[in-house]
N, C-alpha and C. Protein backbone atom coordinates (compact mmCIF):
# COMPACT_ATOMS: atom_id res chain seq x y z
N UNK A 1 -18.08 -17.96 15.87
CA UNK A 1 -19.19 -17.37 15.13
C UNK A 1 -18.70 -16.78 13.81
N UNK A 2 -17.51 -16.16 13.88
CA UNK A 2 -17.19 -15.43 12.61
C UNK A 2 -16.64 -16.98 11.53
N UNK A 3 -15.73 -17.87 12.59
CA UNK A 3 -15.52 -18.76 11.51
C UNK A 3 -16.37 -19.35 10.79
N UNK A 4 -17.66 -19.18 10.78
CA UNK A 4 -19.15 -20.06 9.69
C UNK A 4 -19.19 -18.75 8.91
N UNK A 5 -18.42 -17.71 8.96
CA UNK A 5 -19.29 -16.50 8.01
C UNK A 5 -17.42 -16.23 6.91
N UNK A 6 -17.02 -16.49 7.69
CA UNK A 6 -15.12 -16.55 6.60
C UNK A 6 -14.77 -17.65 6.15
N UNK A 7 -14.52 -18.19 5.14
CA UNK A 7 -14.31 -19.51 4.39
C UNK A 7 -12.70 -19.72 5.04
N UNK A 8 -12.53 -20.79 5.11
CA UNK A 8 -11.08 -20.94 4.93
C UNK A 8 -10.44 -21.17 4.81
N UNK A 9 -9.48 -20.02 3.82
CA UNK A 9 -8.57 -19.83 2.93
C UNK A 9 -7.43 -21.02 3.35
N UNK A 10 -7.01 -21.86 2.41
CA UNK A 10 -5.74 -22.44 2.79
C UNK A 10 -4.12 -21.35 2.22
N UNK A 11 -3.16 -21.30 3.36
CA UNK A 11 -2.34 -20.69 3.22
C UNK A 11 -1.14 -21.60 1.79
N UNK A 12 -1.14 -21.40 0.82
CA UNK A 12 -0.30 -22.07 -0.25
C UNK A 12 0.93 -21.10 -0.39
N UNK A 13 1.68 -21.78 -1.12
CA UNK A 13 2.66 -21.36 -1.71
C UNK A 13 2.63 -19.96 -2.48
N UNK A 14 1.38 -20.16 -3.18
CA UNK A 14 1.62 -18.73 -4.61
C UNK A 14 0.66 -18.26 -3.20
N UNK A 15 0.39 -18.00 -2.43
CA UNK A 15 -0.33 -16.56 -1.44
C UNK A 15 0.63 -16.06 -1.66
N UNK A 16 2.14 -15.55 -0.66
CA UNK A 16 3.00 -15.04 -0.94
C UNK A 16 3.36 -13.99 -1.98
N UNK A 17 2.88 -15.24 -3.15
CA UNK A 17 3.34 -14.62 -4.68
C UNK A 17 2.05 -13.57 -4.70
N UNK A 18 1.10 -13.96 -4.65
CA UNK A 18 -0.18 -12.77 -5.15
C UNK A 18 -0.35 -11.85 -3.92
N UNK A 19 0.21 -11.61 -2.74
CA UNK A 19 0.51 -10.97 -1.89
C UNK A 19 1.73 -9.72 -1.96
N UNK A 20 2.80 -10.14 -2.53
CA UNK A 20 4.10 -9.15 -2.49
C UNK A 20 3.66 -8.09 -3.60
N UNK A 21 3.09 -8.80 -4.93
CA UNK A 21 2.83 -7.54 -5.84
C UNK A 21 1.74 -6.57 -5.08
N UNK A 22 1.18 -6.70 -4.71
CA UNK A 22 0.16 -5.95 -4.27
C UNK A 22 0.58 -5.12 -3.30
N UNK A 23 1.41 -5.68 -2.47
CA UNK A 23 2.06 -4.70 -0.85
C UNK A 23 3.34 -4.03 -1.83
N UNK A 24 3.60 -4.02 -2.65
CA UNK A 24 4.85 -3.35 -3.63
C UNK A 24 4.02 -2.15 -4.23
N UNK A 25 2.86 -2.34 -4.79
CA UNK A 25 2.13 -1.11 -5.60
C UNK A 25 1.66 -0.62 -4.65
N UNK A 26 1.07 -0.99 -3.28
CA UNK A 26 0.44 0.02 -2.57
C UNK A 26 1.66 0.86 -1.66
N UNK A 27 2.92 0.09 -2.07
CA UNK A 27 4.03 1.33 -1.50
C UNK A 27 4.41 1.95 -2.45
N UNK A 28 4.61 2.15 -3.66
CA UNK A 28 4.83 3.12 -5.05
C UNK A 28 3.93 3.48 -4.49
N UNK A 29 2.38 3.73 -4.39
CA UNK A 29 1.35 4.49 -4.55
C UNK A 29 1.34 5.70 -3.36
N UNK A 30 1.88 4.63 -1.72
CA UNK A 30 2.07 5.98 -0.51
C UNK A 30 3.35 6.64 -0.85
N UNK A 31 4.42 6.21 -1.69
CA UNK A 31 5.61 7.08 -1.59
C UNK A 31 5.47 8.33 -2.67
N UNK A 32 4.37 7.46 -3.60
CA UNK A 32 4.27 8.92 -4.93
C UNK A 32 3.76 9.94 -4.24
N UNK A 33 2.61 9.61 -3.50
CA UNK A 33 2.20 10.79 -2.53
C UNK A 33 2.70 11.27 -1.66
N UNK A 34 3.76 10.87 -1.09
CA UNK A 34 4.36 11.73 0.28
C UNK A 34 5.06 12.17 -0.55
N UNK A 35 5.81 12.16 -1.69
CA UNK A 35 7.00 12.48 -2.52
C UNK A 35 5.88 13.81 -3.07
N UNK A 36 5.10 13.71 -3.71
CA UNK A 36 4.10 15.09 -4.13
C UNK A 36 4.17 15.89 -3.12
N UNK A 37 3.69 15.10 -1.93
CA UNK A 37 3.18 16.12 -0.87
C UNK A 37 4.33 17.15 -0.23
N UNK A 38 5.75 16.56 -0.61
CA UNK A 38 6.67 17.53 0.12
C UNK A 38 7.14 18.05 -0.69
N UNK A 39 7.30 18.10 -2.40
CA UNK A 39 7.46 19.06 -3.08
C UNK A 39 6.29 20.42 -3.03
N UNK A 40 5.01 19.67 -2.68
CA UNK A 40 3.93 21.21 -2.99
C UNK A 40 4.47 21.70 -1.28
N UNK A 41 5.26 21.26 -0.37
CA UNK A 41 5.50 21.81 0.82
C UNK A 41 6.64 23.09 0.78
N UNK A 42 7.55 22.23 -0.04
CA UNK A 42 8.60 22.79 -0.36
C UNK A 42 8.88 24.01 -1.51
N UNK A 43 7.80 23.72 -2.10
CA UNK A 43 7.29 24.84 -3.30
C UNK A 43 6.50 26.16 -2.31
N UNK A 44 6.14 25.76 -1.10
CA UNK A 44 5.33 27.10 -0.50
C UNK A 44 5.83 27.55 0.79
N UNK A 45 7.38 26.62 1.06
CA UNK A 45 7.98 27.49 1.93
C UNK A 45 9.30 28.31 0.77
N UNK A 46 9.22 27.79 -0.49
CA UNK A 46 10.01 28.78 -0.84
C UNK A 46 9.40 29.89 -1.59
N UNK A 47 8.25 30.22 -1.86
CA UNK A 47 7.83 31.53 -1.62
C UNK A 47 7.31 32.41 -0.54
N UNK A 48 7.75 32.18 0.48
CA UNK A 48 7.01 32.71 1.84
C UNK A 48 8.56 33.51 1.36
């Protein structure tokens, strides 16, 4: 049933390619934030 409602995609060569940039920026993007998140951690256990 779902396969008449999802086209489908043939797996090629450049997937890969338009795949890795994308899983590369969305890990810069979780590490900038955990990297923020434990400096503002680390900024408020050193004023306690």
């Amino acid at each position: 049933m779902s396969a008449a409602i999802i086209p489908e995609i043939p797996v090629t060569l450049t997937t890969p390619a338009l795949l890795f940039p994308a899983i590369s920026l969305l890990l810069l993007a979780y590490t900038n934030r955990f990297l923020t998140l434990a400096q503002l951690i680390r900024k408020l256990a050193d004023e306690e």
